[in-house]
Structures are given as C-alpha cells and as structure tokens.
PDB file of N, CA and C in Angstrom:
ATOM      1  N   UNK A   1       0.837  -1.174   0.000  1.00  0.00           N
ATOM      2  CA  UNK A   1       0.000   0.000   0.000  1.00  0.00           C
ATOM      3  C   UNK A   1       0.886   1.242   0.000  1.00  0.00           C
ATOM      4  N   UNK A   2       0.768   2.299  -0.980  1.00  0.00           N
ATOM      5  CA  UNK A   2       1.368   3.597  -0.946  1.00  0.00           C
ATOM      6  C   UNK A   2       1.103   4.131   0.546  1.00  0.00           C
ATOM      7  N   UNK A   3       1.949   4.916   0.843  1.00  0.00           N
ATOM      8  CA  UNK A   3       1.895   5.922   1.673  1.00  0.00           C
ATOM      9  C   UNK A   3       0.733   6.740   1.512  1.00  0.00           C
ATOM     10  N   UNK A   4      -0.094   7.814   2.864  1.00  0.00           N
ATOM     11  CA  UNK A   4      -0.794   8.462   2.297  1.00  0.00           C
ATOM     12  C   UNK A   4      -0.321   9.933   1.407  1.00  0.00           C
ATOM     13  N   UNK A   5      -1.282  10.097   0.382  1.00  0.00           N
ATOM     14  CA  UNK A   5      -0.945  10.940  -0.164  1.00  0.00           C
ATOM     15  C   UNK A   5      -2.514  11.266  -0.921  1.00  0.00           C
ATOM     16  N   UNK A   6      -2.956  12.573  -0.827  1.00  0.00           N
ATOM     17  CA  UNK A   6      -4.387  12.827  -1.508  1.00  0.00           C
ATOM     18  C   UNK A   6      -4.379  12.973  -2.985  1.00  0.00           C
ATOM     19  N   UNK A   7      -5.091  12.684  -3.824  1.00  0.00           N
ATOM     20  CA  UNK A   7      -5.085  12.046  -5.049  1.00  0.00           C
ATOM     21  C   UNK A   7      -5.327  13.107  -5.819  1.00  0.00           C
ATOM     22  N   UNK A   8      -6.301  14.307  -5.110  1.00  0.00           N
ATOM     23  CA  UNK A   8      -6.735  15.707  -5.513  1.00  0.00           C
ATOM     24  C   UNK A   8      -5.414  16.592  -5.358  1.00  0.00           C
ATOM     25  N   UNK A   9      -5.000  16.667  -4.118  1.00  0.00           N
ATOM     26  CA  UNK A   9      -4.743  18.019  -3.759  1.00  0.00           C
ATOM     27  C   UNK A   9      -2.789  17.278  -3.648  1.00  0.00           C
ATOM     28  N   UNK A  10      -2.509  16.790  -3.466  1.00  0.00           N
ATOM     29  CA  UNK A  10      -0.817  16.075  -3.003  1.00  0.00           C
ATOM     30  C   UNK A  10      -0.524  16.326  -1.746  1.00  0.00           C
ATOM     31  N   UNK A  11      -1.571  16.501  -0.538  1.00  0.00           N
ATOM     32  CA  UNK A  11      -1.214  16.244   0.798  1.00  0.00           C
ATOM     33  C   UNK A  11      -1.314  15.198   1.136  1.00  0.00           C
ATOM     34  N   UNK A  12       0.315  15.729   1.696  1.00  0.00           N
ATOM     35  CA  UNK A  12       1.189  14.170   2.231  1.00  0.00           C
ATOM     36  C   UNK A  12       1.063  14.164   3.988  1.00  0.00           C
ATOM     37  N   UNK A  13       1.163  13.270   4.632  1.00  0.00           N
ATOM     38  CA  UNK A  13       1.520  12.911   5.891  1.00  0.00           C
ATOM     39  C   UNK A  13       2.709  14.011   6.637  1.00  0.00           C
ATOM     40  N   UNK A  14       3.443  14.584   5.702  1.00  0.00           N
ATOM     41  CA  UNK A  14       4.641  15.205   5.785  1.00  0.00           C
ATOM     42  C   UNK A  14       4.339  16.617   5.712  1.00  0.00           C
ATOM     43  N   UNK A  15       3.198  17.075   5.357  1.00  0.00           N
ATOM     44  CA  UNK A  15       2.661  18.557   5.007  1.00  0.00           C
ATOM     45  C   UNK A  15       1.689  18.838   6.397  1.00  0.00           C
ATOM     46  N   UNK A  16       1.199  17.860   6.988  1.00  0.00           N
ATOM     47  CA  UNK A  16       0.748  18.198   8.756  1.00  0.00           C
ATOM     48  C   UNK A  16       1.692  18.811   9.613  1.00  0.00           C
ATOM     49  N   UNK A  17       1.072  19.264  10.773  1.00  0.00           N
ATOM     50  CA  UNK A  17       1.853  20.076  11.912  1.00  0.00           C
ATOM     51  C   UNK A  17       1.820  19.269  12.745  1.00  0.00           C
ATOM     52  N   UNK A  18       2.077  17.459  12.482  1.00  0.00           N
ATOM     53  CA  UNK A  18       2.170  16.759  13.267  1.00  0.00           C
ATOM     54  C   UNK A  18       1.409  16.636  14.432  1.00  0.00           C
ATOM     55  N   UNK A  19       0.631  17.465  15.020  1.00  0.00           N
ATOM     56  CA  UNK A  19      -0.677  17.203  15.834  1.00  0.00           C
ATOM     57  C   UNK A  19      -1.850  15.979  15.374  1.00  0.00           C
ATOM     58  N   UNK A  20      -2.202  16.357  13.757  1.00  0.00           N
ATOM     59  CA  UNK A  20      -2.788  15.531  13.363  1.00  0.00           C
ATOM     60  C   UNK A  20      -2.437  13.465  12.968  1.00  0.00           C
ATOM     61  N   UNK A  21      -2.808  12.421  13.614  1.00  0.00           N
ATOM     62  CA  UNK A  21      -2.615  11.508  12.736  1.00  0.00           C
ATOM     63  C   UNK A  21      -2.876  11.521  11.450  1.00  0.00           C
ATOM     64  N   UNK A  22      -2.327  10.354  10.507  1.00  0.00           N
ATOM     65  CA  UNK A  22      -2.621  10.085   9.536  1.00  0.00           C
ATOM     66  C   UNK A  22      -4.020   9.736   9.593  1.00  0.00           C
ATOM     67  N   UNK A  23      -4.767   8.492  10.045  1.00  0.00           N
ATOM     68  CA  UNK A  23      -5.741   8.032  10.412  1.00  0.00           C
ATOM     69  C   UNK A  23      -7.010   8.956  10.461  1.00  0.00           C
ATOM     70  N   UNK A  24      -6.584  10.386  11.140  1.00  0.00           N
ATOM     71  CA  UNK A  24      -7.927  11.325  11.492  1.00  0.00           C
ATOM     72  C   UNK A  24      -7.623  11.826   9.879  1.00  0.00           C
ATOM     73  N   UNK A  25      -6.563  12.426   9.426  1.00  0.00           N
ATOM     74  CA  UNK A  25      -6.177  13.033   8.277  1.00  0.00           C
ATOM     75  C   UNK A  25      -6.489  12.569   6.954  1.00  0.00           C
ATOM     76  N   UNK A  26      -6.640  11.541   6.344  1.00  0.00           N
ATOM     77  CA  UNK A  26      -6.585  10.492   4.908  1.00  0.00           C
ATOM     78  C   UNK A  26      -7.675   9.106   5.319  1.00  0.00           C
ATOM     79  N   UNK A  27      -8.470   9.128   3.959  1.00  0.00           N
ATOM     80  CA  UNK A  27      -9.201   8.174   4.019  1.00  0.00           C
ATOM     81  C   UNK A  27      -8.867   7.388   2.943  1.00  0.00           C
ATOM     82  N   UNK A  28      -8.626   6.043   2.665  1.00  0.00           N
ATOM     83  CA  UNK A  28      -9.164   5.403   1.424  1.00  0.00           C
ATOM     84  C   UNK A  28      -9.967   5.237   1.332  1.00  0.00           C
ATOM     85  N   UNK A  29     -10.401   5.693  -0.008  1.00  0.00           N
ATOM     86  CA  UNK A  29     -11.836   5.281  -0.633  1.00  0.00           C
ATOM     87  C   UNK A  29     -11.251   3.639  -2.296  1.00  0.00           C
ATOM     88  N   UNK A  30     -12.195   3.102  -2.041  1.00  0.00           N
ATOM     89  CA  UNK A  30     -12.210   1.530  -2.571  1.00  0.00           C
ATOM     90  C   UNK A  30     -13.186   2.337  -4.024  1.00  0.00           C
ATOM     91  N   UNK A  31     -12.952   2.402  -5.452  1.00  0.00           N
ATOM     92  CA  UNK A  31     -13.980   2.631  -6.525  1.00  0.00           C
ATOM     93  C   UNK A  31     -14.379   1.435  -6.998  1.00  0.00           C
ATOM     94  N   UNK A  32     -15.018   1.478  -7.649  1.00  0.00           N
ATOM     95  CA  UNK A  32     -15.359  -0.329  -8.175  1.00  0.00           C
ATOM     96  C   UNK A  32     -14.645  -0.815  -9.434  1.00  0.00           C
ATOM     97  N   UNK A  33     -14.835  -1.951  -9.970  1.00  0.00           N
ATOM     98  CA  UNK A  33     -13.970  -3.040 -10.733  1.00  0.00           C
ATOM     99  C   UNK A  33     -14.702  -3.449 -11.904  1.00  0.00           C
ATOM    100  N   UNK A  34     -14.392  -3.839 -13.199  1.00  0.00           N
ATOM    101  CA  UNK A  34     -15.071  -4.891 -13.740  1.00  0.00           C
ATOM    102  C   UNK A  34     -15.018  -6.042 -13.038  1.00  0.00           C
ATOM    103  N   UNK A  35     -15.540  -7.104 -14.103  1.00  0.00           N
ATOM    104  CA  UNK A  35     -15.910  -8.358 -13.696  1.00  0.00           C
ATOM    105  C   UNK A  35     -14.369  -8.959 -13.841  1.00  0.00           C
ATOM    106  N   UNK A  36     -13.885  -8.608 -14.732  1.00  0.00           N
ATOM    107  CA  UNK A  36     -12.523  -9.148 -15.050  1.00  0.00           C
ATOM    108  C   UNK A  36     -11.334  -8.357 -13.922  1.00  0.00           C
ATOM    109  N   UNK A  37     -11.129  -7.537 -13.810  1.00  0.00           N
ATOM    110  CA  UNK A  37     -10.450  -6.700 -12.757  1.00  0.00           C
ATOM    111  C   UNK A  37     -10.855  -7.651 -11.297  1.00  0.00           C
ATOM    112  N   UNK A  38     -12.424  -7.501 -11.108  1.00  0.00           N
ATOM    113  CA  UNK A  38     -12.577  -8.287 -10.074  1.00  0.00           C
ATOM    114  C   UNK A  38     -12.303  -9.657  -9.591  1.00  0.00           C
ATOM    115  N   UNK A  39     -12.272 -10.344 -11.059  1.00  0.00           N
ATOM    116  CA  UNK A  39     -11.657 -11.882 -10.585  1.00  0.00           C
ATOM    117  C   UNK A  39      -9.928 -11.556 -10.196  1.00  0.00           C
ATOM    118  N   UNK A  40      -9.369 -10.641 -10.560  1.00  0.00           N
ATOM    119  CA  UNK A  40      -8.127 -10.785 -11.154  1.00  0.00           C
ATOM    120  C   UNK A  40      -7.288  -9.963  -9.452  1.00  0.00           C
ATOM    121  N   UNK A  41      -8.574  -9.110  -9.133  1.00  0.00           N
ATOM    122  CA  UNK A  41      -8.199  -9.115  -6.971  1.00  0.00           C
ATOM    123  C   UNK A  41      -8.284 -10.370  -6.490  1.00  0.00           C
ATOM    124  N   UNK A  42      -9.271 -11.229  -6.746  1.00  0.00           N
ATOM    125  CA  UNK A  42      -9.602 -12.381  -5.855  1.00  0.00           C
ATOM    126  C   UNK A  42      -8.626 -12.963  -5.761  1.00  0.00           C
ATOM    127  N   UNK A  43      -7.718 -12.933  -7.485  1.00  0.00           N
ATOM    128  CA  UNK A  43      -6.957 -13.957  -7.496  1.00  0.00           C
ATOM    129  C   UNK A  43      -5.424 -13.849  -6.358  1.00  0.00           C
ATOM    130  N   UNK A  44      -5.166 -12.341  -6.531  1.00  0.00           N
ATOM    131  CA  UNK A  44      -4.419 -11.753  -5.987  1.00  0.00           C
ATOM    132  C   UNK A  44      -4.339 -12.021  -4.364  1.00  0.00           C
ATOM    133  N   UNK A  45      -5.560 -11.893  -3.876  1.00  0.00           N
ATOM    134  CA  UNK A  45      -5.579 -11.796  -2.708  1.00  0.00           C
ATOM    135  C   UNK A  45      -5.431 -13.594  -2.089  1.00  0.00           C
ATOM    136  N   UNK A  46      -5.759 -14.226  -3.343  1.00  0.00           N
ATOM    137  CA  UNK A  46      -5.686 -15.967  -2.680  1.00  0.00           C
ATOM    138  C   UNK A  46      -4.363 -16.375  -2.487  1.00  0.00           C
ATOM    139  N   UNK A  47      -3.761 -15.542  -3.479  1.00  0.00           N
ATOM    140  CA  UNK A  47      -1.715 -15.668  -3.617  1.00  0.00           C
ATOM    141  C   UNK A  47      -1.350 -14.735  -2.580  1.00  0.00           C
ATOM    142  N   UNK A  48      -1.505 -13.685  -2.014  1.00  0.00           N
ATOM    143  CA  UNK A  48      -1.664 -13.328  -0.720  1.00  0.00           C
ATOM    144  C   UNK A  48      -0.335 -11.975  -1.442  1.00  0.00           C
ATOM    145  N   UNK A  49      -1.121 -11.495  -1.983  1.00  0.00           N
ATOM    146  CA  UNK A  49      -0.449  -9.996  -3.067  1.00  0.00           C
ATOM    147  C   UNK A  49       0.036  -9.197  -2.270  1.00  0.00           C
ATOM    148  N   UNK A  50       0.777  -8.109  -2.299  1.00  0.00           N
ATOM    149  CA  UNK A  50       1.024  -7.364  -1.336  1.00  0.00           C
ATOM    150  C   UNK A  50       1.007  -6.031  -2.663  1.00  0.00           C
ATOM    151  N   UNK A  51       0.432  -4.931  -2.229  1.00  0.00           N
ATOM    152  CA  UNK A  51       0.492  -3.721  -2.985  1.00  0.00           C
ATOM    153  C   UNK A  51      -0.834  -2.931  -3.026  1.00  0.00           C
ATOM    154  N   UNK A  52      -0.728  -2.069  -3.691  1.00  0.00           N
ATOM    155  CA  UNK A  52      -1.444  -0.890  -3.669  1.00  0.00           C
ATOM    156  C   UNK A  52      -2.553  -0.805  -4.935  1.00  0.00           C
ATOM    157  N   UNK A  53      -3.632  -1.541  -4.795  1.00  0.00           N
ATOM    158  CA  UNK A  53      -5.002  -1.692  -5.741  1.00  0.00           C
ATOM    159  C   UNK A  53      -5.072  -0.524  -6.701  1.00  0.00           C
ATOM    160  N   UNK A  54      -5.559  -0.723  -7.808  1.00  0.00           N
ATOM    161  CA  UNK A  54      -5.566   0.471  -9.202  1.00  0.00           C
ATOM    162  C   UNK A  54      -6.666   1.039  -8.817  1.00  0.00           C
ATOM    163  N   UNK A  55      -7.965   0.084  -7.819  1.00  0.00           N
ATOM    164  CA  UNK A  55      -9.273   0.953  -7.936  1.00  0.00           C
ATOM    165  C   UNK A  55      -8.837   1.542  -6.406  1.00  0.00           C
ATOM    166  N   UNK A  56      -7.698   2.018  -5.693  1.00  0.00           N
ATOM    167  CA  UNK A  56      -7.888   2.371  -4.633  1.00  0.00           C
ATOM    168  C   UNK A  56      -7.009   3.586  -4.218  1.00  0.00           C
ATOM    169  N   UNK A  57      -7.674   4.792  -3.827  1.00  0.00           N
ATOM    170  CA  UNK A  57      -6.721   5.834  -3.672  1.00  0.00           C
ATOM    171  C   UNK A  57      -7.141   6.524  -2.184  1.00  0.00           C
ATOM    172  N   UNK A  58      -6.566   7.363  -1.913  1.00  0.00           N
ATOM    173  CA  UNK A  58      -6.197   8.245  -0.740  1.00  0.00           C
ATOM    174  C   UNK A  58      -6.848   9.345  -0.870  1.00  0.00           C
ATOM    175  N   UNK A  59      -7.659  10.071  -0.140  1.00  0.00           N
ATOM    176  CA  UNK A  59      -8.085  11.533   0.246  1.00  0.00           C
ATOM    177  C   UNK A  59      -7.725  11.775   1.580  1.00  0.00           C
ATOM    178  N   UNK A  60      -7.447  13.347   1.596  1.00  0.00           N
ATOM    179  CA  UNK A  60      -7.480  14.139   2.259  1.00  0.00           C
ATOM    180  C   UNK A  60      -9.096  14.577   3.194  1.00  0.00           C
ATOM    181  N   UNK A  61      -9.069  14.834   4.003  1.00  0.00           N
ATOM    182  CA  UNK A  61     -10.281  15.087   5.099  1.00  0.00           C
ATOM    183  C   UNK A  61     -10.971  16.328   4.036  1.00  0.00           C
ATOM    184  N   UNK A  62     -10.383  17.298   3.202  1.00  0.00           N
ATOM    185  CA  UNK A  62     -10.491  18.193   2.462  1.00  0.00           C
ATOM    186  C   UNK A  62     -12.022  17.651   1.376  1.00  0.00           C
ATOM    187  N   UNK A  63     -11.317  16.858   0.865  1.00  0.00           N
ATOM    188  CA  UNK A  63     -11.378  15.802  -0.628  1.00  0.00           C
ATOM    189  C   UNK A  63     -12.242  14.053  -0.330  1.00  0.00           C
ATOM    190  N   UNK A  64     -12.499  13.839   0.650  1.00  0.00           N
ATOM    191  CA  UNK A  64     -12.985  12.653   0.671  1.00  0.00           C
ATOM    192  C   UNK A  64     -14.474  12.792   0.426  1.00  0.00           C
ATOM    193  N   UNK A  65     -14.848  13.479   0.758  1.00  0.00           N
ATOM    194  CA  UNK A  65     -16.553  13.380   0.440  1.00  0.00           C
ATOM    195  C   UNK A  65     -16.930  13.222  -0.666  1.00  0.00           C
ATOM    196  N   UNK A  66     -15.499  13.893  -1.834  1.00  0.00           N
ATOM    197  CA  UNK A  66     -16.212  14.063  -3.179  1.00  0.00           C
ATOM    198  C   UNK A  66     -15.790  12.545  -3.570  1.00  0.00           C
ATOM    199  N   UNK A  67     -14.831  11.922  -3.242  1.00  0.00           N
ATOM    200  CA  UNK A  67     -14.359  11.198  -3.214  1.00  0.00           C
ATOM    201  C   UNK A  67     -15.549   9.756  -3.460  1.00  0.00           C
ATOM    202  N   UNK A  68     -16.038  10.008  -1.534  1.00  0.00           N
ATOM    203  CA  UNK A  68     -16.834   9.001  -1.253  1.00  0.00           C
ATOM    204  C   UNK A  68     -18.052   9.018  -2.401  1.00  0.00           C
ATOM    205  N   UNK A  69     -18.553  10.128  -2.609  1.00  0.00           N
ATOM    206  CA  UNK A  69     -19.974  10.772  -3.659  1.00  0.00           C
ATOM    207  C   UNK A  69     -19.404   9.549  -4.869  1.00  0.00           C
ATOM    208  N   UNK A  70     -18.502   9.254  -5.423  1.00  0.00           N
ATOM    209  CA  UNK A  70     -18.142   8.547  -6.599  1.00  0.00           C
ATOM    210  C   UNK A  70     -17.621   6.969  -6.384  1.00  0.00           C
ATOM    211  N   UNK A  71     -17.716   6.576  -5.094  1.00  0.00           N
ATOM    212  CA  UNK A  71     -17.055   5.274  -4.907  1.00  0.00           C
ATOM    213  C   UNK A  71     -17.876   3.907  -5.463  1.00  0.00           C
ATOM    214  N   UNK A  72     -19.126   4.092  -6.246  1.00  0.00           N
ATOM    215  CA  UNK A  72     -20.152   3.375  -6.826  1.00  0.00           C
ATOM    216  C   UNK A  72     -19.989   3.164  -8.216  1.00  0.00           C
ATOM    217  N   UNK A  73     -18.632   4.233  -8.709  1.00  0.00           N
ATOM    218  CA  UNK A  73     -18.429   3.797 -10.544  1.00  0.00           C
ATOM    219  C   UNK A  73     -17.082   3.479 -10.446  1.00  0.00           C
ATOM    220  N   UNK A  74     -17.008   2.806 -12.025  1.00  0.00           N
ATOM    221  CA  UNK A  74     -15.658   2.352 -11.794  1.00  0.00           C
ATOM    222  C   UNK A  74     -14.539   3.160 -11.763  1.00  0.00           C
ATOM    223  N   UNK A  75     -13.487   2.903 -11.214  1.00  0.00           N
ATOM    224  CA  UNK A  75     -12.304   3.637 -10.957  1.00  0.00           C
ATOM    225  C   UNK A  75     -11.813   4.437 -11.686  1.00  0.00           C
ATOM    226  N   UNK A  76     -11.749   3.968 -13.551  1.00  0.00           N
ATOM    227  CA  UNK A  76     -11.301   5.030 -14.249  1.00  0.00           C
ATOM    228  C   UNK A  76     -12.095   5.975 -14.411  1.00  0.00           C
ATOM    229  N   UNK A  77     -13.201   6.160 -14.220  1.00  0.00           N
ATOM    230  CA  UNK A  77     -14.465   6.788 -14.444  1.00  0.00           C
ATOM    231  C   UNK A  77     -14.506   7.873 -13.409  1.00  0.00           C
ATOM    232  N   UNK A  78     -14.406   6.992 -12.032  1.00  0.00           N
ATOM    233  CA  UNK A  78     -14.600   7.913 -10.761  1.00  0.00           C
ATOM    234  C   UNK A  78     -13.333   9.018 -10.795  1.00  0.00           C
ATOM    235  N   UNK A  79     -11.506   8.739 -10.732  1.00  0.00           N
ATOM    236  CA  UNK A  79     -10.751   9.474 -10.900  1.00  0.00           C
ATOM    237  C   UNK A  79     -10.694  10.372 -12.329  1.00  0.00           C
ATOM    238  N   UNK A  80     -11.246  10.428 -13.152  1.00  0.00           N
ATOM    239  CA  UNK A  80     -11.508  11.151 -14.200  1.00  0.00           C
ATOM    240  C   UNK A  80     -12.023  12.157 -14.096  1.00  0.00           C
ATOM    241  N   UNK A  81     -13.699  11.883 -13.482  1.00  0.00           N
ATOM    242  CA  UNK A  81     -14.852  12.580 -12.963  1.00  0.00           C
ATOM    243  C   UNK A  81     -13.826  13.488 -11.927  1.00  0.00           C
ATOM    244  N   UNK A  82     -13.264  13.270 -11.024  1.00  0.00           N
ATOM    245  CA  UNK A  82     -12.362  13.854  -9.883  1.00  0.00           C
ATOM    246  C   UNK A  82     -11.510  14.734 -10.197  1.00  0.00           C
ATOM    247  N   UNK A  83     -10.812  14.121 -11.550  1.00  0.00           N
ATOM    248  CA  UNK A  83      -9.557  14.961 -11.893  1.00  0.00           C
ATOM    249  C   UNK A  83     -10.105  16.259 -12.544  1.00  0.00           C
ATOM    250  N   UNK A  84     -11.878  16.189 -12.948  1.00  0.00           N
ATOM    251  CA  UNK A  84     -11.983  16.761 -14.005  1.00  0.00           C
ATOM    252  C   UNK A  84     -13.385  17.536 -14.073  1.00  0.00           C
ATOM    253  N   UNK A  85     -13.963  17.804 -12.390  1.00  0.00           N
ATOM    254  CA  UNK A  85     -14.869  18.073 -12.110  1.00  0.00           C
ATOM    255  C   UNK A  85     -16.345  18.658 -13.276  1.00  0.00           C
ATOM    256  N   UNK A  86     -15.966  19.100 -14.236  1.00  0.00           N
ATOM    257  CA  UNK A  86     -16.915  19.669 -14.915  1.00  0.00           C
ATOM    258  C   UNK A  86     -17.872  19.085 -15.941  1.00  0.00           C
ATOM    259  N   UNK A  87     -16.435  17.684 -16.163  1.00  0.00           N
ATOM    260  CA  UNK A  87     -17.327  16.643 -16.863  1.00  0.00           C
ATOM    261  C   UNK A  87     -18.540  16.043 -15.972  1.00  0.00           C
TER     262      UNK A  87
END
C-alpha cells in the first residue's frame, strides 16, 4: 500500500503540523472493478499480493466526500470525474 498521499490536492503525511494523525487526516476510498479486474483481486488476494489496488486511492479530510460521492463507478471513471470536475 502507498503511503498516504491525496489524489486531488498532493497532501502528504509530511505537510501536517504533526498534531494531526494520519488516520484522522486520509481516508481510502475503494472505486469499483469490472468483472474481469474483479476476478483478477480475488486472485491476488488468494496468492496473498502485497500492494497498492488500481481501484484504490487516498483523500485528504479536504477531498474525501467528493471522493466518497463517486465510490459506486468504476475507478477510471470515478478518478476522471475527480480529476476533471466539470465533466
């Protein structure tokens, strides 16, 4: 799993005044998969994968809501929509 880092904005763990955890600070949000993508986690996870999912990114406390608002389409779709608000 990457470090946190917000997918919108590039706040890092390292840009806090250290008062804050990571934990209160960054959420992952999970977007969804095809059918093929989806067999192709299962498979991953039965071989016992270690890494950082394509449908899965990091927000900021800032950025997660819009985040969460899109976690029902698929991933390229949802970070697109994100990167690109107007579409």
């Amino acid at each position: 799993m990457r470090p946190p880092r917000c997918f919108l904005c590039g706040l890092t763990h390292w840009d806090l005044d250290g008062g804050e955890g990571i934990d209160a600070s960054f959420t992952l949000v999970h977007f969804g998969l095809n059918a093929e993508e989806q067999a192709l986690a299962e498979a991953r996870d039965r071989e016992g994968w270690v890494g950082h999912p394509e449908n899965v990114e990091w927000f900021c406390g800032e950025h997660v809501a819009q985040a969460k608002a899109k976690e029902h389409l698929h991933w390229r779709e949802a970070l697109t929509q994100l990167r690109n608000p107007a579409r």
